[in-house]
C-alpha atoms as a PDB file:
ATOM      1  CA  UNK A   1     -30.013-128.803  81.150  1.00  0.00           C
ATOM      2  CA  UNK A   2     -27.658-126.887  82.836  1.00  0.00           C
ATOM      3  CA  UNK A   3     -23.740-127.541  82.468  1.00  0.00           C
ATOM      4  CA  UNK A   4     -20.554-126.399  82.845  1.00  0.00           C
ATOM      5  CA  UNK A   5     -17.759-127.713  79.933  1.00  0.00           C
ATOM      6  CA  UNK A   6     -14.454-125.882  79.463  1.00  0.00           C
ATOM      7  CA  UNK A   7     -13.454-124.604  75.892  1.00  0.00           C
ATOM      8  CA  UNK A   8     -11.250-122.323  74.643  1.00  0.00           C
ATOM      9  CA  UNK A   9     -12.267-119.085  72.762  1.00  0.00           C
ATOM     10  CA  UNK A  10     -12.025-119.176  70.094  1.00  0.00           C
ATOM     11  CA  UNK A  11     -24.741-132.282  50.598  1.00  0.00           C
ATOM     12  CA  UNK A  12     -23.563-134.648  48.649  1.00  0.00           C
ATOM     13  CA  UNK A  13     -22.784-136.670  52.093  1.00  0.00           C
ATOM     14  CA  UNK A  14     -21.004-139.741  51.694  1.00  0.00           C
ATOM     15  CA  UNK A  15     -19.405-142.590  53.780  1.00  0.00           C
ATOM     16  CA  UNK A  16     -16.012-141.330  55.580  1.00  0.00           C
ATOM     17  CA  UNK A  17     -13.057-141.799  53.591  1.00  0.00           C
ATOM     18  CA  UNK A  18      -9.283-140.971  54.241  1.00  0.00           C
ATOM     19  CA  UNK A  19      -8.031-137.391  53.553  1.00  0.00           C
ATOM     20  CA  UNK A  20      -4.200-136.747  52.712  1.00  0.00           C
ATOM     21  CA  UNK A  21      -4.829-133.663  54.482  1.00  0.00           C
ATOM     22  CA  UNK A  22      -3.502-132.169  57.823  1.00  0.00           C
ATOM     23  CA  UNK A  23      -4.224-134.413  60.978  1.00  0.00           C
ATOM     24  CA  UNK A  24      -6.893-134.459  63.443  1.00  0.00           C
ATOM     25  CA  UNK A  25      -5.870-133.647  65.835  1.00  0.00           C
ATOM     26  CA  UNK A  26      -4.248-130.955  64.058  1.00  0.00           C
ATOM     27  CA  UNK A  27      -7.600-129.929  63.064  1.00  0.00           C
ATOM     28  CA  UNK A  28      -9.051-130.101  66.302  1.00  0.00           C
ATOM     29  CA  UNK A  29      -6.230-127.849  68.244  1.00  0.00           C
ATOM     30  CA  UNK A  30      -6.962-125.490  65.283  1.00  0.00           C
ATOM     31  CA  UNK A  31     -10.520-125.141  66.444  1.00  0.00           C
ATOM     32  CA  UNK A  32      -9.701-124.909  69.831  1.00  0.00           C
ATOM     33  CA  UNK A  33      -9.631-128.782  71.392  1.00  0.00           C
ATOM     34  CA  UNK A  34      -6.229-129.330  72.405  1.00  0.00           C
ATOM     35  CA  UNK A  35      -6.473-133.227  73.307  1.00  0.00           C
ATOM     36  CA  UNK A  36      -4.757-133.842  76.048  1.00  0.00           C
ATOM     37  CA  UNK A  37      -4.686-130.750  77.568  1.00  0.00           C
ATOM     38  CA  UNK A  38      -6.451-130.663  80.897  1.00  0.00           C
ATOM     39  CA  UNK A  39      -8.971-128.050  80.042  1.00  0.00           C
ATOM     40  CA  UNK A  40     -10.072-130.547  77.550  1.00  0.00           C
ATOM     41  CA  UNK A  41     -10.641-132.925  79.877  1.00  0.00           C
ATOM     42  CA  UNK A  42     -12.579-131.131  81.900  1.00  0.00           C
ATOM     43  CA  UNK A  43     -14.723-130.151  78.540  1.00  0.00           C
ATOM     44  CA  UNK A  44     -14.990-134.098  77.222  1.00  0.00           C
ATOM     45  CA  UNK A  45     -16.383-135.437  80.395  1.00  0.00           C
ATOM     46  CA  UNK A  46     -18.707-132.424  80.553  1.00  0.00           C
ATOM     47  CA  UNK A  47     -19.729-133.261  76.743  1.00  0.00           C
ATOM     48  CA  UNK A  48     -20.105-137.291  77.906  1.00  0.00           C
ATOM     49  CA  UNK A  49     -23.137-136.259  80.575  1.00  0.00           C
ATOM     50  CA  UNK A  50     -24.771-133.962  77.951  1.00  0.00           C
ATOM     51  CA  UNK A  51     -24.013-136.921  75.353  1.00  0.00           C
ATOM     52  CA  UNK A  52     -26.093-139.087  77.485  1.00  0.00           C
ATOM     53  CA  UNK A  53     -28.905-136.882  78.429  1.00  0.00           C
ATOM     54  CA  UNK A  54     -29.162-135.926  74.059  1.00  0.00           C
ATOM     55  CA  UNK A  55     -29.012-139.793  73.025  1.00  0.00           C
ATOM     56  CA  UNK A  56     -31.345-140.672  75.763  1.00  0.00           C
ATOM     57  CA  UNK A  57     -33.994-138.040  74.909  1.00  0.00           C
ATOM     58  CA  UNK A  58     -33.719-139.443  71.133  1.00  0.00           C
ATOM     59  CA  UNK A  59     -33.297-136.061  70.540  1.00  0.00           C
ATOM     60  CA  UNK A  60     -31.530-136.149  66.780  1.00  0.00           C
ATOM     61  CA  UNK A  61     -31.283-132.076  65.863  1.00  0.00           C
ATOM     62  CA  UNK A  62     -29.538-129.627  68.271  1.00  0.00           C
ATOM     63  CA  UNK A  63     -29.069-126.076  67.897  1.00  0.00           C
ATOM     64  CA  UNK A  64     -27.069-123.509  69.888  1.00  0.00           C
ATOM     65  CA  UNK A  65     -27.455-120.262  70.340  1.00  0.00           C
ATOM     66  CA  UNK A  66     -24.745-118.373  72.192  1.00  0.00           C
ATOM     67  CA  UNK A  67     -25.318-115.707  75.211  1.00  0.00           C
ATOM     68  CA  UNK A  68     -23.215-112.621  73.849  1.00  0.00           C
ATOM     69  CA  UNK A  69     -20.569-112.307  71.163  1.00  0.00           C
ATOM     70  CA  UNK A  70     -17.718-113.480  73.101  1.00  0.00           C
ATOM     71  CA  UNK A  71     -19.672-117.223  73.375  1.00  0.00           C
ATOM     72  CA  UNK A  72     -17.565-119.994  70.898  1.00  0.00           C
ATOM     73  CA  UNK A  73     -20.220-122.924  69.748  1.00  0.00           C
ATOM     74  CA  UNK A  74     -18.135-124.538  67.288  1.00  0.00           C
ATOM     75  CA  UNK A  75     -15.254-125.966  70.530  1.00  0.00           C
ATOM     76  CA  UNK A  76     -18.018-126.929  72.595  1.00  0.00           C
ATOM     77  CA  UNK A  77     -20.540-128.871  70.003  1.00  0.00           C
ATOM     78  CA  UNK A  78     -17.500-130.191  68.341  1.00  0.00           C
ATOM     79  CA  UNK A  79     -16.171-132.512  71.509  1.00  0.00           C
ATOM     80  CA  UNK A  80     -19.921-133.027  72.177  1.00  0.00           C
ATOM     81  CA  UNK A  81     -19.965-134.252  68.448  1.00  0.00           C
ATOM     82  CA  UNK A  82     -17.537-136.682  69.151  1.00  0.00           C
ATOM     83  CA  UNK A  83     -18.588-137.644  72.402  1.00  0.00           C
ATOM     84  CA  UNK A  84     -21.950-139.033  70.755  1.00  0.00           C
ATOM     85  CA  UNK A  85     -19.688-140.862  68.316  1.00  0.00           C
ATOM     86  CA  UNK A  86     -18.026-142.512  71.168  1.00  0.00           C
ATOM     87  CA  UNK A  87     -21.152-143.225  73.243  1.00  0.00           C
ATOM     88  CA  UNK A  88     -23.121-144.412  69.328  1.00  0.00           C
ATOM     89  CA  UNK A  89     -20.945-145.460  67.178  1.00  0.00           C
ATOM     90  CA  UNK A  90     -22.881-144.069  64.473  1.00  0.00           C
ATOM     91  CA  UNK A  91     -22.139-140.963  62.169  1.00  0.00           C
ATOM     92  CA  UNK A  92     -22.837-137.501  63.792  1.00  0.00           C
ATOM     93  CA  UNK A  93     -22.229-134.252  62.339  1.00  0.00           C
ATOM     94  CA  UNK A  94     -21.955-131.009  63.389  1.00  0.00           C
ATOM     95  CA  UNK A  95     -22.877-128.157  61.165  1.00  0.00           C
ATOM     96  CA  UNK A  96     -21.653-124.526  60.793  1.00  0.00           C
ATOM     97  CA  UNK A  97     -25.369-122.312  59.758  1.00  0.00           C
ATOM     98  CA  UNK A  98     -23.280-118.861  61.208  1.00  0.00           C
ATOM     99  CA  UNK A  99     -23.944-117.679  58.131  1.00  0.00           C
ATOM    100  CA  UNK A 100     -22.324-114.145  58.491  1.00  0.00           C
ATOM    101  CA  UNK A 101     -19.215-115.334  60.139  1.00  0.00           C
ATOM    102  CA  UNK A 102     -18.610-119.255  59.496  1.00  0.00           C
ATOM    103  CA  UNK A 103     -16.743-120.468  63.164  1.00  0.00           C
ATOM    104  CA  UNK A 104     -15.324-123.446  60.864  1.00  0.00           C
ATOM    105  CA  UNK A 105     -14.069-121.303  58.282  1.00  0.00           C
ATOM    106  CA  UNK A 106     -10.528-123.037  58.453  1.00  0.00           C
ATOM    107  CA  UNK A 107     -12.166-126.596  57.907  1.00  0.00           C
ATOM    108  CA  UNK A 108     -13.417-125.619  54.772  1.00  0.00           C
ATOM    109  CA  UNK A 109     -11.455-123.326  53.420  1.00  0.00           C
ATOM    110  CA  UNK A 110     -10.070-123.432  49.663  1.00  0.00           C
ATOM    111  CA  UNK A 111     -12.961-126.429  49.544  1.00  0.00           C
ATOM    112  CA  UNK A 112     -15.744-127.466  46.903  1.00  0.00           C
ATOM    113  CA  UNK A 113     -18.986-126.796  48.648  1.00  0.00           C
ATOM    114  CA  UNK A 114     -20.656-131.358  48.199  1.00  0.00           C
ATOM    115  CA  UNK A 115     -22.555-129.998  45.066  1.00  0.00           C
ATOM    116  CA  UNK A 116     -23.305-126.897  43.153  1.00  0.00           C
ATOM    117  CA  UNK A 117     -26.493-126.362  44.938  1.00  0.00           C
ATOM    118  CA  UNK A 118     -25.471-126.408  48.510  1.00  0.00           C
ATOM    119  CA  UNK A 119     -23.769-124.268  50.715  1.00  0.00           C
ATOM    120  CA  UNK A 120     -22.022-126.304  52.891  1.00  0.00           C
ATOM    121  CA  UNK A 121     -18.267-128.412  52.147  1.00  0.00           C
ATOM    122  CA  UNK A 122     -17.695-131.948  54.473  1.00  0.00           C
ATOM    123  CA  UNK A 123     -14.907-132.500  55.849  1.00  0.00           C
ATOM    124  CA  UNK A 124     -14.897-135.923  58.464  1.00  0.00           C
ATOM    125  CA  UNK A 125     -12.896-136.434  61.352  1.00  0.00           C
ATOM    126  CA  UNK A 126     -12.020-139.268  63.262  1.00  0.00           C
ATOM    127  CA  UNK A 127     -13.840-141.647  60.969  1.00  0.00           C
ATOM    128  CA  UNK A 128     -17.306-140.591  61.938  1.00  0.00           C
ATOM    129  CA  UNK A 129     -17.647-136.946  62.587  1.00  0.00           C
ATOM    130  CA  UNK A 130     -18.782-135.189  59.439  1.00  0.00           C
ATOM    131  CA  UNK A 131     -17.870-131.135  59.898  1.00  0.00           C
ATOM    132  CA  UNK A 132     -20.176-129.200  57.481  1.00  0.00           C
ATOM    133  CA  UNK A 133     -19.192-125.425  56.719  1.00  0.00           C
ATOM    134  CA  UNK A 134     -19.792-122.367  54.085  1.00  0.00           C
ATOM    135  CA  UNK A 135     -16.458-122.062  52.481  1.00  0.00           C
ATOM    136  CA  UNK A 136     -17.449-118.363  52.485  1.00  0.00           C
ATOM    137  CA  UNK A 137     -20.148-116.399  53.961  1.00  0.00           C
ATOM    138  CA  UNK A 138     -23.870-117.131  52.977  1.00  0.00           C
ATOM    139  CA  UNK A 139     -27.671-115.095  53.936  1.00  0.00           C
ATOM    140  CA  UNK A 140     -29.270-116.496  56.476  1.00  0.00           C
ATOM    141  CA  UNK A 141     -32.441-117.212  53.868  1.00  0.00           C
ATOM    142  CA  UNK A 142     -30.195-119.256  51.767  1.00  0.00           C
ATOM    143  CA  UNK A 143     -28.721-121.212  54.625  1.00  0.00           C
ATOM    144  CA  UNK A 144     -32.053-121.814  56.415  1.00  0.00           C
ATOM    145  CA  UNK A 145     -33.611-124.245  53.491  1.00  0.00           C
ATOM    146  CA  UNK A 146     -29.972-125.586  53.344  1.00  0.00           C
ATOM    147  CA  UNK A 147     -30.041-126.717  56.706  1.00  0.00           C
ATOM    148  CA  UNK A 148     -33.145-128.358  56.412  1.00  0.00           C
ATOM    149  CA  UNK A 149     -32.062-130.110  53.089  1.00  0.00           C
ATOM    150  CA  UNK A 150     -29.308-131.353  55.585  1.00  0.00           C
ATOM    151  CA  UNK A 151     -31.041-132.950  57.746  1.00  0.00           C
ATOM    152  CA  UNK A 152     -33.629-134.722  55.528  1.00  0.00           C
ATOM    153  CA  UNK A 153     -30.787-135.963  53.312  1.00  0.00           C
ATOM    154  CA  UNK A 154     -28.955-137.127  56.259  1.00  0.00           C
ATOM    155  CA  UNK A 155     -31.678-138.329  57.981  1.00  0.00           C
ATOM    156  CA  UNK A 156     -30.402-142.076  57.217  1.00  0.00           C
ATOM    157  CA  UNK A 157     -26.324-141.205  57.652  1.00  0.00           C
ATOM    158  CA  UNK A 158     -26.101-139.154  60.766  1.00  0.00           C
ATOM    159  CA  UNK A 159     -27.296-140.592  63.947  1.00  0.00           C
ATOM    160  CA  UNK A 160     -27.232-136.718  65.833  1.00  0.00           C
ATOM    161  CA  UNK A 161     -27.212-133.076  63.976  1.00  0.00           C
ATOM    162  CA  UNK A 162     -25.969-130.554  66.012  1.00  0.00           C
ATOM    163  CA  UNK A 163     -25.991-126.831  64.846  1.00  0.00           C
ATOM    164  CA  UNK A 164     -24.122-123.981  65.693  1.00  0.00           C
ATOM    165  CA  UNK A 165     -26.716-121.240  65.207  1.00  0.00           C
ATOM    166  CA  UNK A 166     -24.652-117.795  66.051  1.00  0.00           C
ATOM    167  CA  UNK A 167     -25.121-115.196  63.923  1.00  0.00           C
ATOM    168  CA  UNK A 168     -28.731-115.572  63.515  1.00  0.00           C
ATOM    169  CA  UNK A 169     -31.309-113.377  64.899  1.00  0.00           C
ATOM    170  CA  UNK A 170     -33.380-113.995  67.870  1.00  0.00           C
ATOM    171  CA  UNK A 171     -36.311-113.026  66.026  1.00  0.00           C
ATOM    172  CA  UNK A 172     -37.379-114.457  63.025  1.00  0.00           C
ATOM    173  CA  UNK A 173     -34.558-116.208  61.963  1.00  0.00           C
ATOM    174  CA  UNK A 174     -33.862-118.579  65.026  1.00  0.00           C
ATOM    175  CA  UNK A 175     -37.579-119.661  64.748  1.00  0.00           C
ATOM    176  CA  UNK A 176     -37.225-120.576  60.784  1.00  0.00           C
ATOM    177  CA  UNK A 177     -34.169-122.872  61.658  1.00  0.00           C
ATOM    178  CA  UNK A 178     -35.649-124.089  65.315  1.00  0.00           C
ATOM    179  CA  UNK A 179     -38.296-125.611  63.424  1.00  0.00           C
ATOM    180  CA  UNK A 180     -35.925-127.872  62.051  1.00  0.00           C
ATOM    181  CA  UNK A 181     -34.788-128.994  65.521  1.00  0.00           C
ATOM    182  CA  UNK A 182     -35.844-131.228  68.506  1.00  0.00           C
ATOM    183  CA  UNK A 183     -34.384-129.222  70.890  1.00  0.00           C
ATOM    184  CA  UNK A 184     -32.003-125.795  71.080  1.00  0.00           C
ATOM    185  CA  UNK A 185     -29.458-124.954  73.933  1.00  0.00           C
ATOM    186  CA  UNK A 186     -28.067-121.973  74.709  1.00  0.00           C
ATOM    187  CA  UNK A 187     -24.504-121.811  75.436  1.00  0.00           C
ATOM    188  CA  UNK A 188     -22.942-118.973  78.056  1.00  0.00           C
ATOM    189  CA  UNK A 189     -19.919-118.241  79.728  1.00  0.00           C
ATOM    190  CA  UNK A 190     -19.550-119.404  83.119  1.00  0.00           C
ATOM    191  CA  UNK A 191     -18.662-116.468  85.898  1.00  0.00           C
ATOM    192  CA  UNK A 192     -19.118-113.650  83.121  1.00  0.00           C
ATOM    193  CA  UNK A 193     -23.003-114.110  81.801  1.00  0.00           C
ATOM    194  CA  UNK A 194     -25.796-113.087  83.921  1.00  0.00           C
ATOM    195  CA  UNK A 195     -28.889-114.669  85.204  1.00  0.00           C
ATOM    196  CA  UNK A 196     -30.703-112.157  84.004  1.00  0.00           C
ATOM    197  CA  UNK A 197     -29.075-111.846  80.515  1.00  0.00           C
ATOM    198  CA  UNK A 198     -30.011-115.616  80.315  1.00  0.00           C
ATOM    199  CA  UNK A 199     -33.375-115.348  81.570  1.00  0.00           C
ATOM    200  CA  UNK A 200     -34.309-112.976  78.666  1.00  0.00           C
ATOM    201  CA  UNK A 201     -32.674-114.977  76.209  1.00  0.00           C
ATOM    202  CA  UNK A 202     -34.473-117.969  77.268  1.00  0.00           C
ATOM    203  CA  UNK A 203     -37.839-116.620  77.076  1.00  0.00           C
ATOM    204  CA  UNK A 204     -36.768-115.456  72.965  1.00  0.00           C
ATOM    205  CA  UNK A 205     -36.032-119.994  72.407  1.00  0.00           C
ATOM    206  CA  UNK A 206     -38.889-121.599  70.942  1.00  0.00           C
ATOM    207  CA  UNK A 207     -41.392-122.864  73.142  1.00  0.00           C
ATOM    208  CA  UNK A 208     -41.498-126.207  73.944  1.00  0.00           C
ATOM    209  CA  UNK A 209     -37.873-126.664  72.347  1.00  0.00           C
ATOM    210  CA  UNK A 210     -35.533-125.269  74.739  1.00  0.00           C
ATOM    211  CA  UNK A 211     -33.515-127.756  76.437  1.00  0.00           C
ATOM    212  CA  UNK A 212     -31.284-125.259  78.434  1.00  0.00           C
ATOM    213  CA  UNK A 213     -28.267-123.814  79.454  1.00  0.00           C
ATOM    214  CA  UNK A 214     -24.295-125.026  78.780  1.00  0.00           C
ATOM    215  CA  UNK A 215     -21.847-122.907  80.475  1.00  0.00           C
ATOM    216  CA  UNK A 216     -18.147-123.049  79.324  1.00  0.00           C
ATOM    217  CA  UNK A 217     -15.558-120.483  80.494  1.00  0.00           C
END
């Protein structure tokens, strides 16, 4: 899988219900999705094709794992998020494990984590897309057996996981989440990462898990 998208830089889990809270599509321009603009165009029909090709495979759990420090996951896996709701019409969520520095921090900020024993605080959009974040920054061994209580819990509610896995390391700690997974991506910027760089980083993914490369720049 190799793609190019557009995106800008950067439980207690239960049905959707309204929020009097700001908009989504104020949310969503906060994270960087400006609907309607014609980058994110470019990035929603990109997200459709990769939609397709993760419903298709039945492939329910998704990491990514970004190609430098200058790579934003939570834009890209967002639209993807809800371009599965759109092609499923089933629940999908997309979950924040950067455990040293939450990408969704503003979703969840000033939130209640779902219950006292998790780490992570819901917030839906659009009906059908369930957002889970830290409210504030967690260990990677706490967030590990987190994320798998995730998925097992929402094993009957959420039709796709995907997981933005920055901030863990290649060694050790990507393999203790990607066992959790069906598949994991990695996610580069187009024009500015190199072949090589991508090679090596491919050859750290789990074998027999790696599904590719998304480019977005």
């Amino acid at each position: 899988m190799v793609t190019t998208a557009r995106a800008r830089p950067f439980a207690s889990y239960a049905a959707p219900v309204s929020e009097p809270v700001e908009s989504d599509d104020a949310v969503l321009a906060g994270l960087g999705i400006a609907i309607g603009d014609d980058r994110s165009g470019e990035l929603k029909a990109a997200c459709a094709r990769i939609a397709r090709r993760i419903h298709g495979d039945k492939l329910r759990v998704v990491g990514f794992v970004p190609g430098d420090d200058r790579v934003a996951v939570p834009p890209l896996i967002i639209q993807l998020g809800l371009a599965l709701c759109d092609l499923t019409g089933a629940t999908v969520a997309v979950v924040d494990a950067n455990v040293r520095y939450p990408g969704l921090t503003a979703v969840a900020r000033g939130k209640q984590t779902d219950h006292d024993d998790s780490v992570f605080s819901t917030r839906w959009l659009r009906g059908s897309l369930a957002l889970l974040s830290p409210p504030r920054v967690e260990q990677a061994g706490e967030v590990v057996p987190q994320l798998a209580r995730v998925l097992i819990e929402g094993s009957d509610l959420f039709a796709h996981v995907l997981v933005d896995l920055t901030g863990f390391e290649l060694l050790g700690e990507h393999g203790s989440a990607a066992a959790c997974m069906d598949g994991v991506a990695l996610v580069a910027r187009a024009h500015k990462t190199h072949e090589r760089e991508l090679v090596g980083l491919a050859q750290l993914m789990p074998q027999g898990r790696f599904l590719g490369v998304v480019l977005v720049g």
